[in-house]
Protein backbone atom coordinates (compact mmCIF):
# COMPACT_ATOMS: atom_id res chain seq x y z
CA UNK A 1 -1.72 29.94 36.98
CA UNK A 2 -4.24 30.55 34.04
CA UNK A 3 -1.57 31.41 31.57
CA UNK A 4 0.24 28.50 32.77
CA UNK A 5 -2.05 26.08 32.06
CA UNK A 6 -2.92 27.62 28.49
CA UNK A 7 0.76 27.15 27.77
CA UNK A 8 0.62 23.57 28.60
CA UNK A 9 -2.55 22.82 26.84
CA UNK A 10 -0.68 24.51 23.72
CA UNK A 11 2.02 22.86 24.14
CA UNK A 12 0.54 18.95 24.42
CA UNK A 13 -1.69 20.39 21.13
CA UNK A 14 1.50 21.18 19.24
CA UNK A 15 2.88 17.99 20.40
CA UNK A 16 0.05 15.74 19.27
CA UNK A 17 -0.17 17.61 15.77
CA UNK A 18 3.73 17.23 15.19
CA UNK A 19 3.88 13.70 16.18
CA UNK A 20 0.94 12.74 14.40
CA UNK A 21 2.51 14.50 11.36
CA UNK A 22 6.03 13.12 11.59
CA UNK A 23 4.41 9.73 11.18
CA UNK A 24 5.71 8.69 14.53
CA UNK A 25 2.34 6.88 15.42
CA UNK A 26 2.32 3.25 15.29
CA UNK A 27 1.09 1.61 11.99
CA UNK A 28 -2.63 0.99 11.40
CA UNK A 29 -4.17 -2.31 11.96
CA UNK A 30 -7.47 -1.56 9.89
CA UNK A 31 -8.37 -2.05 6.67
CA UNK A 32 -5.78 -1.41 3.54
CA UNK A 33 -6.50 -0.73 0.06
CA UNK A 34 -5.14 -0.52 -3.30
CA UNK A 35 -5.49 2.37 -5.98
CA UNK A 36 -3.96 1.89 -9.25
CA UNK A 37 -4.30 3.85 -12.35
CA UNK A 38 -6.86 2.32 -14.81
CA UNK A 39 -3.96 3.08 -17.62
CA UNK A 40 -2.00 -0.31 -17.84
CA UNK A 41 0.35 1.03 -20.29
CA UNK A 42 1.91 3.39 -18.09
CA UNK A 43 5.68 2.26 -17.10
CA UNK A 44 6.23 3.06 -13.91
CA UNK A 45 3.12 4.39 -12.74
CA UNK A 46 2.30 5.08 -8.90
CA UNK A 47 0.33 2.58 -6.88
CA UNK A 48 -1.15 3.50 -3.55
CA UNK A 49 -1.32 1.16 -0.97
CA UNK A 50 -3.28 3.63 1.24
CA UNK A 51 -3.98 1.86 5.04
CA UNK A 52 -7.26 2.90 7.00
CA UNK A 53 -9.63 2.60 3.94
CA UNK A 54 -12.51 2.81 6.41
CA UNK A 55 -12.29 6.57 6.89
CA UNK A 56 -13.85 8.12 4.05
CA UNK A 57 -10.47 10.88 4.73
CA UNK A 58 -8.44 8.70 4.44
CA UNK A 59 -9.56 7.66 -0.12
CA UNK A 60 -8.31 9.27 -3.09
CA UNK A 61 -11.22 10.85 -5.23
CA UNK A 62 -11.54 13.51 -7.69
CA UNK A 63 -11.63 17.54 -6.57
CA UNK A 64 -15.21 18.83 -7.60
CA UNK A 65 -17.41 21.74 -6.42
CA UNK A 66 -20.99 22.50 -5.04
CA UNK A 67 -22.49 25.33 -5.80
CA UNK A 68 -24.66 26.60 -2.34
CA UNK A 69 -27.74 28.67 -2.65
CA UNK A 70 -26.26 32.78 -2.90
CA UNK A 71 -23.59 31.16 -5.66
CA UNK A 72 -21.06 30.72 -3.24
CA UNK A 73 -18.80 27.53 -3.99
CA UNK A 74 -17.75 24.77 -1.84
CA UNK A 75 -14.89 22.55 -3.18
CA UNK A 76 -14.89 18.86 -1.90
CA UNK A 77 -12.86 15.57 -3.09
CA UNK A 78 -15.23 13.56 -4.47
CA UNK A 79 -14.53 9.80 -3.02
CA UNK A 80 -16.75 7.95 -5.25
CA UNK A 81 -14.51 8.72 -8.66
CA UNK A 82 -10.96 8.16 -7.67
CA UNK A 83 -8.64 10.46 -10.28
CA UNK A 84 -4.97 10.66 -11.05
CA UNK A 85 -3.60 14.08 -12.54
CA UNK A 86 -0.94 13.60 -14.85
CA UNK A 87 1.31 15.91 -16.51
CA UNK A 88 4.50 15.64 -18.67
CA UNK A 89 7.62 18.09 -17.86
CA UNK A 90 11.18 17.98 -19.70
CA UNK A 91 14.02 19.76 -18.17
CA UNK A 92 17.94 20.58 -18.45
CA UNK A 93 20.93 20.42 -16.47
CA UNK A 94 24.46 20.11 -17.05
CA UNK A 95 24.98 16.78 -17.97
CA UNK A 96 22.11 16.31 -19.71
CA UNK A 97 17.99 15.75 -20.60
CA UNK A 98 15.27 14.78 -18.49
CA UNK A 99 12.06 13.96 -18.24
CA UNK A 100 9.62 14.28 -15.73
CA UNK A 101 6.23 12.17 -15.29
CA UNK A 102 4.39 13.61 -12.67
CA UNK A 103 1.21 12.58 -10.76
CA UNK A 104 -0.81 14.25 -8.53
CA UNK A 105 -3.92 12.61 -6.40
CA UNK A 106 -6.41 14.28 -3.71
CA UNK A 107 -7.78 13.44 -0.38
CA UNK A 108 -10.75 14.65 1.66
CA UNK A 109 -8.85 16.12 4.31
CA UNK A 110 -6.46 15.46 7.32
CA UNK A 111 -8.04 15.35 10.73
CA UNK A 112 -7.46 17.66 13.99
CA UNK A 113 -4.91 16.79 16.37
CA UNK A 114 -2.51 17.11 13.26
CA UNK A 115 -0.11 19.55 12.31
CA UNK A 116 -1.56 19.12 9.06
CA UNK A 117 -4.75 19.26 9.57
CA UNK A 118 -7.12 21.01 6.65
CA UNK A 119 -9.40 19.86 3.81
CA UNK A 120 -8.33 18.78 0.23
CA UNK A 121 -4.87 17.92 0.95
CA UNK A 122 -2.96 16.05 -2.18
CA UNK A 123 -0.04 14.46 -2.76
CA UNK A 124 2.65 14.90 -5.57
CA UNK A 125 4.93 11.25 -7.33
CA UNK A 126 7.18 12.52 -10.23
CA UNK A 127 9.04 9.95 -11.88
CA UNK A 128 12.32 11.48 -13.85
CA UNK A 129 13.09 10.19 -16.93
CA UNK A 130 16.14 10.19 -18.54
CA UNK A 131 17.28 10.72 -22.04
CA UNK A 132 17.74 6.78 -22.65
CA UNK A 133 13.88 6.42 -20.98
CA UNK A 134 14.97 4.82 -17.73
CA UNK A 135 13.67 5.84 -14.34
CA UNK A 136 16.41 7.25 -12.59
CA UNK A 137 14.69 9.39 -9.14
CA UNK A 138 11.70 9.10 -8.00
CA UNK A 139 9.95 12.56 -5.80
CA UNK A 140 7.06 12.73 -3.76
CA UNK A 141 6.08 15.62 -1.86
CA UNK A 142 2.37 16.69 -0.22
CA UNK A 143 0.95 19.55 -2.50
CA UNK A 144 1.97 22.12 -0.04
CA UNK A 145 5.42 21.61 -0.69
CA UNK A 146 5.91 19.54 2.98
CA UNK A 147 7.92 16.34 3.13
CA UNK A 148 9.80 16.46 -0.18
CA UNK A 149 11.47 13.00 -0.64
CA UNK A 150 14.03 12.14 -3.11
CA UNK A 151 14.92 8.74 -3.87
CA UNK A 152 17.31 7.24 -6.89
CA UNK A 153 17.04 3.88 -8.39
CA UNK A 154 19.64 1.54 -9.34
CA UNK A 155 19.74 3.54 -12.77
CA UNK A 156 21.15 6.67 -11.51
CA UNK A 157 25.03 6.91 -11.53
CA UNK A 158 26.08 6.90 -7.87
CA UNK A 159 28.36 10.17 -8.68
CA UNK A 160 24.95 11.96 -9.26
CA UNK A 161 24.14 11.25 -5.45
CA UNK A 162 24.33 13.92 -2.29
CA UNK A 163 27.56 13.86 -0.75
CA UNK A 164 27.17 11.00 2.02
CA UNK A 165 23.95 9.65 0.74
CA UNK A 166 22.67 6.09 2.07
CA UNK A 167 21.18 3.80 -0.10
CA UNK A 168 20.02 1.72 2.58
CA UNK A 169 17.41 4.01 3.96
CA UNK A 170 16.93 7.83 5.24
CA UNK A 171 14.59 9.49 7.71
CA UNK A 172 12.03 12.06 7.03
CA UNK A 173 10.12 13.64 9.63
CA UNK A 174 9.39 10.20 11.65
CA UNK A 175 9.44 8.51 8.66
CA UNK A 176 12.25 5.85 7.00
CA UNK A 177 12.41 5.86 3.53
CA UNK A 178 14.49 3.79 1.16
CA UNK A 179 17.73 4.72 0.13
CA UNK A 180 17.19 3.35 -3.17
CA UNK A 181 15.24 2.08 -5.59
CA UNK A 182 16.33 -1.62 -7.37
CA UNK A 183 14.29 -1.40 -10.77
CA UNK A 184 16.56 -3.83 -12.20
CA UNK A 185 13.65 -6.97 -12.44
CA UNK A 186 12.51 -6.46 -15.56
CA UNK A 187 8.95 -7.23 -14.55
CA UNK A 188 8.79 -4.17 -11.91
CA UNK A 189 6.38 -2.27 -14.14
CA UNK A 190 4.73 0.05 -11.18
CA UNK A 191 6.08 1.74 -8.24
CA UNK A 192 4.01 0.95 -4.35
CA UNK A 193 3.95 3.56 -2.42
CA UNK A 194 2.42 3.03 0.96
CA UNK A 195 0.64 5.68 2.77
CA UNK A 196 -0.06 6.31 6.55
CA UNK A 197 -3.51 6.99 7.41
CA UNK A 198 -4.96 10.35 8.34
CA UNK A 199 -2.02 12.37 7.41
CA UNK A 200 -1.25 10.76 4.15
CA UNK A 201 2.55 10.21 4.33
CA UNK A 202 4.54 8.00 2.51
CA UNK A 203 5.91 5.40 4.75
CA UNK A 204 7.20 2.89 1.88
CA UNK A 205 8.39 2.98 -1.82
CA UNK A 206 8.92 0.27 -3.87
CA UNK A 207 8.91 -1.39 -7.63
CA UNK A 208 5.87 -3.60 -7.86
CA UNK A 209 5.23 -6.23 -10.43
CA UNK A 210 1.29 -6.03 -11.64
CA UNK A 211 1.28 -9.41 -11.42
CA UNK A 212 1.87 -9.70 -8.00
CA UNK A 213 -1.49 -7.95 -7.40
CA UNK A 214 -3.70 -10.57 -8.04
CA UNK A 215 -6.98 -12.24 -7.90
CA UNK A 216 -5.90 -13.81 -4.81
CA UNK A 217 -5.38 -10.77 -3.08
CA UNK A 218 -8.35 -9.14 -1.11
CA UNK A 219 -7.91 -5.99 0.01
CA UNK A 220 -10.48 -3.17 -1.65
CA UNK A 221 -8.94 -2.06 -5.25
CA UNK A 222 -9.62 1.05 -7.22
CA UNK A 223 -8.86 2.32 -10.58
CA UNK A 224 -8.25 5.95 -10.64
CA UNK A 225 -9.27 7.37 -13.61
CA UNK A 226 -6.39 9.07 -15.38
CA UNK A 227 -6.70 13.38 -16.43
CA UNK A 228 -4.66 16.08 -17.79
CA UNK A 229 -3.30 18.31 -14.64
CA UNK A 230 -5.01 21.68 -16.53
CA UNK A 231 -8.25 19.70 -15.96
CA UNK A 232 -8.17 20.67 -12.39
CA UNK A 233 -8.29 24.25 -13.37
CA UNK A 234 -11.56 23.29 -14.67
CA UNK A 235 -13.49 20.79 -12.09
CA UNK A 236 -17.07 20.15 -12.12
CA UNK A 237 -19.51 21.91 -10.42
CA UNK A 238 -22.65 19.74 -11.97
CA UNK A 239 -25.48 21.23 -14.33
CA UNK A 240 -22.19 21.74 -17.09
CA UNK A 241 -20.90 24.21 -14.55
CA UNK A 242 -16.94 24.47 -14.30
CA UNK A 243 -14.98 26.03 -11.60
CA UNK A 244 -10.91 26.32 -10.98
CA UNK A 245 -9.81 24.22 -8.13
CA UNK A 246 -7.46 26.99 -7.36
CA UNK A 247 -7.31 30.66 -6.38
CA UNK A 248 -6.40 32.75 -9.54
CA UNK A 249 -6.25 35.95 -7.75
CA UNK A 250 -5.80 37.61 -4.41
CA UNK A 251 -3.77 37.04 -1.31
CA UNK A 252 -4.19 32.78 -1.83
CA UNK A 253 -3.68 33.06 -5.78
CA UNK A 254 -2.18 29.32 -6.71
CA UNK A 255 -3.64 27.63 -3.64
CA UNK A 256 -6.35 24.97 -3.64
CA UNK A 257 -9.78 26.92 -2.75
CA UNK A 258 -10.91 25.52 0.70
CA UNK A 259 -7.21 24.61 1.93
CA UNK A 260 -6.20 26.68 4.94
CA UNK A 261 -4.57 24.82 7.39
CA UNK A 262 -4.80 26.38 10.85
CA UNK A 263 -2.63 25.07 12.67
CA UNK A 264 0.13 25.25 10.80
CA UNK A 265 -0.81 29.34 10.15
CA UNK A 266 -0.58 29.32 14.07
CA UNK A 267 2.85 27.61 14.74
CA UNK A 268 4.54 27.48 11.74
CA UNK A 269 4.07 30.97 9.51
CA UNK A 270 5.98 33.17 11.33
CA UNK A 271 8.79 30.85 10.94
CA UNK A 272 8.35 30.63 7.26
CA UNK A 273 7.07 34.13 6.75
CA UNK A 274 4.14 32.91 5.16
CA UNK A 275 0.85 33.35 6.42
CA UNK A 276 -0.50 30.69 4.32
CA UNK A 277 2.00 28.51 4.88
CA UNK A 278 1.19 24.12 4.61
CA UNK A 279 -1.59 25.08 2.38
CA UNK A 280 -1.85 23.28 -0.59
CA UNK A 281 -1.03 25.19 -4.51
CA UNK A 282 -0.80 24.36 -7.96
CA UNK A 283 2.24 23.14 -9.34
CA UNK A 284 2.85 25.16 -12.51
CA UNK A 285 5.06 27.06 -14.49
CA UNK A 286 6.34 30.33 -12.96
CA UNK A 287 4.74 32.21 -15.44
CA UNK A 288 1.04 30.63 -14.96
CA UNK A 289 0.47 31.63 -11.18
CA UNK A 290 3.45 32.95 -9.34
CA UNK A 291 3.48 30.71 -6.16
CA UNK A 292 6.20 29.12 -5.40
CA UNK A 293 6.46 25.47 -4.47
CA UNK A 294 8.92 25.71 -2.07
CA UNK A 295 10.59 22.48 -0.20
CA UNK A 296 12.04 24.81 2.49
CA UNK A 297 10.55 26.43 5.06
CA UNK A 298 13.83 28.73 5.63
CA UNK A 299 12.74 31.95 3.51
CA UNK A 300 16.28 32.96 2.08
CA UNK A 301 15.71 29.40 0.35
CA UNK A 302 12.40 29.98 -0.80
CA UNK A 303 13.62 30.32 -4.35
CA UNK A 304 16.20 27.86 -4.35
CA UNK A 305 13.88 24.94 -3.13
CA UNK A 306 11.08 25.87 -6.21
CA UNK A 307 9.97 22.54 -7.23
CA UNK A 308 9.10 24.40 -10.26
CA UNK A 309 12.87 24.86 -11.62
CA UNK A 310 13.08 21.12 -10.96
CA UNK A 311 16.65 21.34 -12.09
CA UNK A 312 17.59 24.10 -9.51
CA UNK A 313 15.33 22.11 -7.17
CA UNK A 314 17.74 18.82 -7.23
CA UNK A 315 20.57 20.91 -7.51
CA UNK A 316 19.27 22.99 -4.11
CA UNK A 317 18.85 19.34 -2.38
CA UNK A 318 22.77 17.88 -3.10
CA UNK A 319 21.71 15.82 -6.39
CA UNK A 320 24.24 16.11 -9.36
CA UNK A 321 22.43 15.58 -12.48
């Protein structure tokens, strides 16, 4: 009878963490707000429309550290600076040159009662470039290398596209996504991306006009102040003090310091044959760190589904660049 119940208890647990993770909960009614890059020069550039602004979890700030009395370090997201980490990649395939713009932004944590749930969870937009410097996919994943979504605009040839793809919409995990992205107004200068509250998923992406946020409009907005991604291997720890946000050796080398996230170690790393498994990493050459940012949890794909080979990555996922 006792084990019984302990299965059931597990079992509603699991349930609550995978629905609340899948996105399946009903949309938020609270508060929404906007956080845009203070950069106005960058084409293209991610804007969050991030719903339940009245959480402190649920704002993007910048990854810092406190030093406690014995020296030990606690890493927290700072709410009060928002930051966007920016980095520039160019890569190959057969039919020709790309380039990636990639952005990367950090939130407190995701509650319990979530699949998810851990502290200093972060989110990944890349925007790929291509050789005539038109937008042509647009990726977001979490920074543990969970809910990888792929999406092409209007400028991508439709022969680069998975077989069977639907440019009306897809689902993801409780989520629907669009199929497509229609860049062709020449005013759409920034991409929206809306994101769920508490578990920080992207529920909408679309081309935004700056214009169309304006004065009028009242929701809470931010400017995230823009940094180079190898400034988060270097985060403040006040008095001048400097600390990596990541592990550079050991068993969690290439994760985000503080990141664990229990539940999923509980349910999901046997599966995945990795014990750390949901928490979040750098995103880096292979060279730099040696984790893999892997989009699949089955492990004979592990190296296929390397964000890291971004190439290999789309060519792993069906695209045909």
């Amino acid at each position: 009878m006792n084990k019984c119940i302990v299965f059931i208890f597990l079992s509603f647990f699991l349930f609550c963490g995978l629905t609340g993770c899948s996105g399946l909960q009903k949309d938020s009614k609270s508060i929404s707000a906007i956080y845009s890059m203070s950069d106005e020069k960058s084409e293209f550039s991610p804007v969050f429309e991030i719903q339940g602004y009245e959480k402190d979890l649920n704002r993007i700030g910048t990854p810092s550290a406190v030093i406690l009395d014995g020296g030990d370090e606690e890493i927290i997201i700072d709410i009060t600076k928002p930051s966007v980490f920016t980095q520039t990649q160019k890569f190959k395939t057969e039919n020709g040159s790309y380039t990636n713009r990639i952005y990367r932004v950090h939130f407190p944590r995701v509650p319990y009662f979530h699949l998810t749930a851990g502290n200093n969870v972060g989110l990944l937009v890349i925007v790929t470039m291509d050789s005539s410097n038109k937008a042509v996919l647009v990726t977001t994943v979490h920074t543990c290398g969970c809910y990888n979504a792929i999406i092409p605009t209007n400028y991508l040839q439709e022969s680069a596209y998975p077989d069977g793809w639907n440019k009306e919409s897809f689902d993801l995990y409780g989520e629907t996504l669009p199929g497509m992205i229609d860049l062709s107004n020449s005013d759409s200068s920034s991409i929206l991306l809306k994101i769920r509250p508490d578990v920080h998923r992207v529920m909408d992406i679309r081309p935004l006009a700056k214009e169309n946020l304006n004065a009028s409009d009242e929701r809470p907005r931010f400017e995230m102040k823009k940094h180079d991604m190898s400034e988060l291997e270097k985060i403040s720890a006040g008095e001048g003090k400097t600390v990596n946000f990541f592990h550079k050796d050991g068993l969690m080398k290439g994760h985000v310091k503080g990141t664990v996230k229990p539940l999923e170690m509980m349910f999901m790393s046997l599966i995945s044959l990795d014990l750390f498994v949901g928490s979040d990493k750098i995103y880096s050459p292979p060279d730099e760190y040696g984790n893999p940012f892997y989009t699949s949890l089955k492990p004979w794909n592990r190296n296929e589904s390397d964000m890291r080979d971004f190439a290999g990555y789309l060519k792993f996922w069906g695209w045909k660049l």
